[in-house]
PDB file of N, CA and C in Angstrom:
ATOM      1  N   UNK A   1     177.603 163.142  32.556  1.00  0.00           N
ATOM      2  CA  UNK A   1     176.580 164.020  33.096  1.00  0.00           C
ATOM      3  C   UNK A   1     176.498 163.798  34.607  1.00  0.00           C
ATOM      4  N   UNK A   2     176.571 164.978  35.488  1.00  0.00           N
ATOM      5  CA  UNK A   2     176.342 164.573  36.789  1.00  0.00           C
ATOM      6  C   UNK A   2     175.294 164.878  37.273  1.00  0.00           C
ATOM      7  N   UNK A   3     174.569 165.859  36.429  1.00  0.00           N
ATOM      8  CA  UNK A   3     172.876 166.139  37.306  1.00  0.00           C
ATOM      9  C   UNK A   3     171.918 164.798  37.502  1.00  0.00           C
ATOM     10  N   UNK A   4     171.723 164.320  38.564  1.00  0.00           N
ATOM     11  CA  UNK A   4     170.697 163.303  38.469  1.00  0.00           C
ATOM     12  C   UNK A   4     169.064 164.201  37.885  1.00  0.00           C
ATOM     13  N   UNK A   5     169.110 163.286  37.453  1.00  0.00           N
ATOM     14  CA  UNK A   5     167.321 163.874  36.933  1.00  0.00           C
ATOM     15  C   UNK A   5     166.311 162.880  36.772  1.00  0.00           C
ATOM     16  N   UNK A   6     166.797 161.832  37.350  1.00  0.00           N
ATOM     17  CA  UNK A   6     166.134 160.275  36.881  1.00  0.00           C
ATOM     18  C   UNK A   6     166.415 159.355  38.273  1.00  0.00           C
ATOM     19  N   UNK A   7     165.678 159.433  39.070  1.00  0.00           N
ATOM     20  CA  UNK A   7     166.156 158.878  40.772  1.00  0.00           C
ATOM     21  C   UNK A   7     165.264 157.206  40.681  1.00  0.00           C
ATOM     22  N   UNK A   8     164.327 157.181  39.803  1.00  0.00           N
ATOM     23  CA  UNK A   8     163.349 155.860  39.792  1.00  0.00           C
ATOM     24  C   UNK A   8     162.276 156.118  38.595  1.00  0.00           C
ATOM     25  N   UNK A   9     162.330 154.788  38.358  1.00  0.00           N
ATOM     26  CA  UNK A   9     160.968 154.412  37.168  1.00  0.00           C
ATOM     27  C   UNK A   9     159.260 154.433  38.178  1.00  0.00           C
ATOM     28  N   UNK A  10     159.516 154.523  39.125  1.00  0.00           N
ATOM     29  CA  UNK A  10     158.624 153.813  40.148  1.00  0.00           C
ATOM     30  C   UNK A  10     157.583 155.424  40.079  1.00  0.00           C
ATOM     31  N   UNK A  11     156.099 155.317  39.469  1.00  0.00           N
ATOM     32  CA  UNK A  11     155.373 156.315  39.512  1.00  0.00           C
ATOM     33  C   UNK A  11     153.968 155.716  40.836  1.00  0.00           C
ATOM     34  N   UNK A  12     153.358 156.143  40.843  1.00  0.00           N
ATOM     35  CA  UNK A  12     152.054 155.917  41.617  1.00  0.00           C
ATOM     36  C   UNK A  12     150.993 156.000  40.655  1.00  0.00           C
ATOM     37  N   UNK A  13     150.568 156.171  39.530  1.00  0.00           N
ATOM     38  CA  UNK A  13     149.458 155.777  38.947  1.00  0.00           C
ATOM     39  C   UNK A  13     150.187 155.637  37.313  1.00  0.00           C
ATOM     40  N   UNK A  14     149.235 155.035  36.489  1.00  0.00           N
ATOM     41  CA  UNK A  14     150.189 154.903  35.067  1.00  0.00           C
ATOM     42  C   UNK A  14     149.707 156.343  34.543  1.00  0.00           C
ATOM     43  N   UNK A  15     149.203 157.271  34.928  1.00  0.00           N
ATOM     44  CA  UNK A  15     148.882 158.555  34.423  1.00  0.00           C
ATOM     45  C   UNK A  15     150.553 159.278  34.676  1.00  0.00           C
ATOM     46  N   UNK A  16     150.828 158.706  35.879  1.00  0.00           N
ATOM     47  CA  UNK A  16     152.451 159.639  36.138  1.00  0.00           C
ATOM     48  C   UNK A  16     153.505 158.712  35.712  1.00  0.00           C
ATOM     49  N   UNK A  17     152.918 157.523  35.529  1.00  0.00           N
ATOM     50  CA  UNK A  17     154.275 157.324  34.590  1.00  0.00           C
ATOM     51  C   UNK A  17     153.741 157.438  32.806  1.00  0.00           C
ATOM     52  N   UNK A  18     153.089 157.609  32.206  1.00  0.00           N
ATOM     53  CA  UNK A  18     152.943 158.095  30.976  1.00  0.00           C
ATOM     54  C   UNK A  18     153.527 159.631  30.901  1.00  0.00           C
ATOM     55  N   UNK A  19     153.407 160.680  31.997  1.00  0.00           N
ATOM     56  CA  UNK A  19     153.844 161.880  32.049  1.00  0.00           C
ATOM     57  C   UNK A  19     155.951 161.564  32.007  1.00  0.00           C
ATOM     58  N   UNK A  20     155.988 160.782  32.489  1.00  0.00           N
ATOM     59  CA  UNK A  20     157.243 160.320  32.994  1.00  0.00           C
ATOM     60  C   UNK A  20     157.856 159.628  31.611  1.00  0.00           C
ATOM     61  N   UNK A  21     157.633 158.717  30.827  1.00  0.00           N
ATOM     62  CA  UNK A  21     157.332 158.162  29.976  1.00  0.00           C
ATOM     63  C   UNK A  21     157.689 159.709  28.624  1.00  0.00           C
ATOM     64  N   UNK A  22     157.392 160.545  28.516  1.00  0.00           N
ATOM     65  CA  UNK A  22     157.188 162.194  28.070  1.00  0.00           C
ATOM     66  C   UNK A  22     158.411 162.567  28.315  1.00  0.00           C
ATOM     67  N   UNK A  23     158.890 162.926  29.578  1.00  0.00           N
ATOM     68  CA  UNK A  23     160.426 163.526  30.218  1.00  0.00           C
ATOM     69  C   UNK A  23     161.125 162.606  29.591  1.00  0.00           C
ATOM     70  N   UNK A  24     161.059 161.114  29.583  1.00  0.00           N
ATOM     71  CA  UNK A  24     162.357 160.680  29.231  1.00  0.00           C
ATOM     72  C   UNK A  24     162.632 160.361  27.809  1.00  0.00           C
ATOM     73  N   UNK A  25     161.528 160.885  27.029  1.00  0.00           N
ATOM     74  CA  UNK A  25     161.563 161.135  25.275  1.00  0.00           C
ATOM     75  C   UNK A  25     162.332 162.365  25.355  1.00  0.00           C
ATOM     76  N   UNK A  26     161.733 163.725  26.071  1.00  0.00           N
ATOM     77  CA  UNK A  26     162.435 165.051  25.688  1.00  0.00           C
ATOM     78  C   UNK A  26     163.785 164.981  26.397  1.00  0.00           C
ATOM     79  N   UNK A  27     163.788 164.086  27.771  1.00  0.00           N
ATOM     80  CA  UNK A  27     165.493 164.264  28.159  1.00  0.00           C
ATOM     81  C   UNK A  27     166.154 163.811  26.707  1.00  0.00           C
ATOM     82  N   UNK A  28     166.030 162.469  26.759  1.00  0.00           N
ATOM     83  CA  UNK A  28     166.807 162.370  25.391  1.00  0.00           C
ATOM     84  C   UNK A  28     167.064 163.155  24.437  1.00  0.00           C
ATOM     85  N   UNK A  29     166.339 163.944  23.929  1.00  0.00           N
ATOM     86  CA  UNK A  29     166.098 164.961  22.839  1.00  0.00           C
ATOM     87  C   UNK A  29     166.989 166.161  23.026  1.00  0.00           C
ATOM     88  N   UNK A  30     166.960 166.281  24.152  1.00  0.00           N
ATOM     89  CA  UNK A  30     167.871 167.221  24.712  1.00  0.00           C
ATOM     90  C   UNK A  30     169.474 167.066  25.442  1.00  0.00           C
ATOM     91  N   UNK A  31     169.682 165.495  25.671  1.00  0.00           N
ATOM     92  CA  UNK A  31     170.913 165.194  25.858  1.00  0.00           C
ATOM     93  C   UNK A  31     171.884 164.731  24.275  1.00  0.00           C
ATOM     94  N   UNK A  32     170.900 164.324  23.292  1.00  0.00           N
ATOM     95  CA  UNK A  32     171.465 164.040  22.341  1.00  0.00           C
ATOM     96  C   UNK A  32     171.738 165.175  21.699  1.00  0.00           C
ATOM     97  N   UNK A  33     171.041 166.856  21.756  1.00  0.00           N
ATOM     98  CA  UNK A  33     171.181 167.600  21.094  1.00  0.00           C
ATOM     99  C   UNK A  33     171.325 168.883  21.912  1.00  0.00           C
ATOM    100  N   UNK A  34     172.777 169.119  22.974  1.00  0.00           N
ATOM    101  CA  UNK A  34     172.046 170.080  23.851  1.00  0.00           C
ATOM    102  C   UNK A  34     172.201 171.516  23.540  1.00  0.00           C
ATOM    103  N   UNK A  35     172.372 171.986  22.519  1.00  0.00           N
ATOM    104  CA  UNK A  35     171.896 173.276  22.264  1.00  0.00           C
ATOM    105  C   UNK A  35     170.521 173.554  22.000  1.00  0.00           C
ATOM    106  N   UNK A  36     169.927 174.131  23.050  1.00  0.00           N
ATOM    107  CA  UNK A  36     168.620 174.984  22.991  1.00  0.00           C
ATOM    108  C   UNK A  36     167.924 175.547  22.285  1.00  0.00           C
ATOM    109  N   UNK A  37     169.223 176.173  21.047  1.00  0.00           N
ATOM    110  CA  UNK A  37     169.035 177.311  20.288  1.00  0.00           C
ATOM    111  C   UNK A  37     168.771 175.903  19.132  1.00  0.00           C
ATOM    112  N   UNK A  38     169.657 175.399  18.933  1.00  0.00           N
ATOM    113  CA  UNK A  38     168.792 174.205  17.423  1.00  0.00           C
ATOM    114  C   UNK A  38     167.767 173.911  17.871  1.00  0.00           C
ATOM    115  N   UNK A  39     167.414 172.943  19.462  1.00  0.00           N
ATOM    116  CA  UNK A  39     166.211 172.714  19.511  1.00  0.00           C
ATOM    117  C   UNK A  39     165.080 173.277  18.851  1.00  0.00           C
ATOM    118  N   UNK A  40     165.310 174.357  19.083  1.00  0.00           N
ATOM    119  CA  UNK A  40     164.018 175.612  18.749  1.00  0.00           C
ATOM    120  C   UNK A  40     164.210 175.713  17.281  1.00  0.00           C
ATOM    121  N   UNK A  41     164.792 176.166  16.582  1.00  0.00           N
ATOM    122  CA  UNK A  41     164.549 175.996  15.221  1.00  0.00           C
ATOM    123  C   UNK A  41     164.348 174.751  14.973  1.00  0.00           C
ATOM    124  N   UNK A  42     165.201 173.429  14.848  1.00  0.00           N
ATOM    125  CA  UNK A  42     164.347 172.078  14.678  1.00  0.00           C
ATOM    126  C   UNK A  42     162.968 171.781  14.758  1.00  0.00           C
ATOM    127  N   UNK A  43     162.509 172.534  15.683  1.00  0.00           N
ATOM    128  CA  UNK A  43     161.148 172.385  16.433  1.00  0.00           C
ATOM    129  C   UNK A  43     159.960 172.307  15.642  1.00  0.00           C
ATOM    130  N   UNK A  44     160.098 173.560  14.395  1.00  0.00           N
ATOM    131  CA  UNK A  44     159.260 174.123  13.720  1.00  0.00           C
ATOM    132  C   UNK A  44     159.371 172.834  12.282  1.00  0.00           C
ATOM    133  N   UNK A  45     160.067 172.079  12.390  1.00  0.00           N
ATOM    134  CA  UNK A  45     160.252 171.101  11.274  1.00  0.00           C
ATOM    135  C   UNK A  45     159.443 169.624  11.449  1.00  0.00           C
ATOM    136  N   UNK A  46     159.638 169.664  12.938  1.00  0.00           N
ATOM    137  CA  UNK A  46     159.206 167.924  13.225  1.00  0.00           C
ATOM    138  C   UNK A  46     157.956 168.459  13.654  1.00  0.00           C
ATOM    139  N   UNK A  47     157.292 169.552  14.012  1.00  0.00           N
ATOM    140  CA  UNK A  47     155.940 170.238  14.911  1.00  0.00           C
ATOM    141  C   UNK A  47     154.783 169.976  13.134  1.00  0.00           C
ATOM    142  N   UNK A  48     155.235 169.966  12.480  1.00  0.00           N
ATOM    143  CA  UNK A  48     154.688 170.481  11.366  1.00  0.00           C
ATOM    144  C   UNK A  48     154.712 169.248   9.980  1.00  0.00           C
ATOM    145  N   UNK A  49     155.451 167.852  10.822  1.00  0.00           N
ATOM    146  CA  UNK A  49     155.479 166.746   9.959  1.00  0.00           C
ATOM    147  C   UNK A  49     155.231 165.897  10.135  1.00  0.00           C
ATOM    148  N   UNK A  50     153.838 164.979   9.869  1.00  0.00           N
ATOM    149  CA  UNK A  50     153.154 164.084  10.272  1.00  0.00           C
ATOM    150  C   UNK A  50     154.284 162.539  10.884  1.00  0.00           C
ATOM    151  N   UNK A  51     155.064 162.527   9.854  1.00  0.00           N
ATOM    152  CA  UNK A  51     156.023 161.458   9.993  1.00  0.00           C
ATOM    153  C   UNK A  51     156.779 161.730  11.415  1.00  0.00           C
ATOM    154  N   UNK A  52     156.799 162.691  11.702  1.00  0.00           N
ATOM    155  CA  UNK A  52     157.783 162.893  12.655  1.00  0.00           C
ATOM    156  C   UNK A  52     156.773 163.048  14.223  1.00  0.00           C
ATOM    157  N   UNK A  53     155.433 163.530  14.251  1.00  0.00           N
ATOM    158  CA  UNK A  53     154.754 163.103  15.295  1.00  0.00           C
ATOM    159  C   UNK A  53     154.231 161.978  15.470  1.00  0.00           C
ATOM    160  N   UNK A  54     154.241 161.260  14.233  1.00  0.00           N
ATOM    161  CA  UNK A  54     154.262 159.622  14.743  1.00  0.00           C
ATOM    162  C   UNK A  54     155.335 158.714  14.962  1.00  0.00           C
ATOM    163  N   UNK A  55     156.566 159.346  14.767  1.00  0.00           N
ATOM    164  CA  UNK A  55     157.787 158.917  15.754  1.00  0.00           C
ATOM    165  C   UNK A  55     157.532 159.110  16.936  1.00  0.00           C
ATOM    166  N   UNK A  56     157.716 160.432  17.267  1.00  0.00           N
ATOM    167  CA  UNK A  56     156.985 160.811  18.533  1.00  0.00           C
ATOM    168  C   UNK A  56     156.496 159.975  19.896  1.00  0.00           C
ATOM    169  N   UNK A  57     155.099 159.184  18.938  1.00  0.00           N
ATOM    170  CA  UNK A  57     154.450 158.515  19.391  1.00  0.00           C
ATOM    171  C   UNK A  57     154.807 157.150  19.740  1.00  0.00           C
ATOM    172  N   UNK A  58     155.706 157.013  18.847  1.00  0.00           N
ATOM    173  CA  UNK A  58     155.836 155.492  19.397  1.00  0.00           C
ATOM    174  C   UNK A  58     157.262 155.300  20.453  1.00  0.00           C
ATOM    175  N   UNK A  59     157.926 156.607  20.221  1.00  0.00           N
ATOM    176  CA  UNK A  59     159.450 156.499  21.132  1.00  0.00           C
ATOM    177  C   UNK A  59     158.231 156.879  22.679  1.00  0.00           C
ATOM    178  N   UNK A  60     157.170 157.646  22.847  1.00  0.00           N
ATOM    179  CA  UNK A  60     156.767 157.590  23.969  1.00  0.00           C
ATOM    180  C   UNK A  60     155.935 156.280  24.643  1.00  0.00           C
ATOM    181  N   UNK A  61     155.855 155.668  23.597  1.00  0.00           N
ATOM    182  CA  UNK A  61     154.909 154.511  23.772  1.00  0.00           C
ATOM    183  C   UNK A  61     155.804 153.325  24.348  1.00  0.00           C
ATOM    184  N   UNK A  62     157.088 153.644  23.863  1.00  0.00           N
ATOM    185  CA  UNK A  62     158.459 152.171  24.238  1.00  0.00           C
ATOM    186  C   UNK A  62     158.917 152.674  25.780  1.00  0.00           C
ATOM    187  N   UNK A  63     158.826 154.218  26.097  1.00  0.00           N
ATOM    188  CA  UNK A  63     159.363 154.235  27.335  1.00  0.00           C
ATOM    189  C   UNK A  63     157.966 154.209  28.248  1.00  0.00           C
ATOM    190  N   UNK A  64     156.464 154.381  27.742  1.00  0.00           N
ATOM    191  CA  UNK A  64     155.800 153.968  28.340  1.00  0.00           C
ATOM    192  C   UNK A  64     155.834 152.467  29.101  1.00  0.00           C
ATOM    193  N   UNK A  65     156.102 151.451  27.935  1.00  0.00           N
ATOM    194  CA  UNK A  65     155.771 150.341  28.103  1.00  0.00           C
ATOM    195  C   UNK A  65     157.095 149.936  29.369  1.00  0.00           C
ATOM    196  N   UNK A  66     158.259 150.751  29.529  1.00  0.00           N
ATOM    197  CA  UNK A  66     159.239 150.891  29.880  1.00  0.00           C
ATOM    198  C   UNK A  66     159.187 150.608  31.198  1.00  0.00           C
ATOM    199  N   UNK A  67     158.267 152.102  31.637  1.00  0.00           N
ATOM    200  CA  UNK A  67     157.584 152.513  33.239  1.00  0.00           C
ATOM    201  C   UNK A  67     156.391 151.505  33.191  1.00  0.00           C
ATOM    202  N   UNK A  68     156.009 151.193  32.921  1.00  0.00           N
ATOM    203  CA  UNK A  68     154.728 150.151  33.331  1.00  0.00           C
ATOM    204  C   UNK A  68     155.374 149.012  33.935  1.00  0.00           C
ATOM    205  N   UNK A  69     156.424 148.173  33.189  1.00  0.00           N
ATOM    206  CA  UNK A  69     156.995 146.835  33.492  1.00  0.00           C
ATOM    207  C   UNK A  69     157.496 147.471  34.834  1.00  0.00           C
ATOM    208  N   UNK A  70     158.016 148.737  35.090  1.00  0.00           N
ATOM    209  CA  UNK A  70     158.766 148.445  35.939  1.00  0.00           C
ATOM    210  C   UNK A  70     158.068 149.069  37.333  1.00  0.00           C
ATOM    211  N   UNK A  71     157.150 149.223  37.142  1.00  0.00           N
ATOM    212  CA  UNK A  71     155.744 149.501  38.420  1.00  0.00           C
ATOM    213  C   UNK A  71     154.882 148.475  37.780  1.00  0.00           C
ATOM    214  N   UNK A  72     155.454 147.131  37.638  1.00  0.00           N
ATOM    215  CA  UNK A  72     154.102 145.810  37.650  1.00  0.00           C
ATOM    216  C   UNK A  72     153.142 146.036  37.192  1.00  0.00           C
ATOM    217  N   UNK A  73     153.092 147.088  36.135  1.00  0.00           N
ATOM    218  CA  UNK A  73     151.739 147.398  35.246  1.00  0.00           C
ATOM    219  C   UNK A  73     150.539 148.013  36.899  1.00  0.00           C
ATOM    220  N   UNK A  74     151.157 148.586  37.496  1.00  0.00           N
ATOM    221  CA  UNK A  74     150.307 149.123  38.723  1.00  0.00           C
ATOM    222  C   UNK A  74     149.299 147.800  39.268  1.00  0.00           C
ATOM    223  N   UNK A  75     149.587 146.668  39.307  1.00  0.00           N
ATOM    224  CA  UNK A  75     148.318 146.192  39.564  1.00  0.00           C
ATOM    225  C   UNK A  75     148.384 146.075  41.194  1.00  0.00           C
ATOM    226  N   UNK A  76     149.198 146.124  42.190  1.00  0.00           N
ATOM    227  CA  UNK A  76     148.793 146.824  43.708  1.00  0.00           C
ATOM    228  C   UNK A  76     148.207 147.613  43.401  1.00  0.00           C
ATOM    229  N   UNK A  77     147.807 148.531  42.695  1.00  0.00           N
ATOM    230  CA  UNK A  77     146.918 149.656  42.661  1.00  0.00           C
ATOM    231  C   UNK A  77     145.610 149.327  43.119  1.00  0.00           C
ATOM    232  N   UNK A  78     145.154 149.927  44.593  1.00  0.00           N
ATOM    233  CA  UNK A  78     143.627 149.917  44.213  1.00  0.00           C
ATOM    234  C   UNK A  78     142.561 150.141  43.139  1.00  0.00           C
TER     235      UNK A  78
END
């Protein structure tokens, strides 16, 4: 792949890296599967199955924890 789309983990508040944390669940989702057209039918399967929005949740929760370590859990943050 040559498009960069990923230049730093480094957000300014943990609100933008939880958003960030989001992109790099759906990049995946979309580099592992890149037709558009399955996406979208798939969509209507995992949108609609409890098991599968609590995957969801926790693949966003590992790249959360991901971006936090790597902005020091923000604590320079005022």
């Amino acid at each position: 792949m040559s498009d960069i789309w990923l230049s730093t983990l480094k957000t300014t508040t943990p609100q933008e890296g939880y958003e960030l944390a989001i992109k790099l669940s759906r990049m995946a989702v979309k580099l592992t599967q890149p037709s558009a057209e399955i996406r979208q039918k798939l969509r209507e399967d995992y949108a609609n199955n409890a098991d599968s929005l609590t995957a969801v949740s926790s693949v966003v929760a590992i790249h959360f924890q991901t971006v936090a370590a790597a902005n020091d859990h923000w604590k320079d943050r005022p």
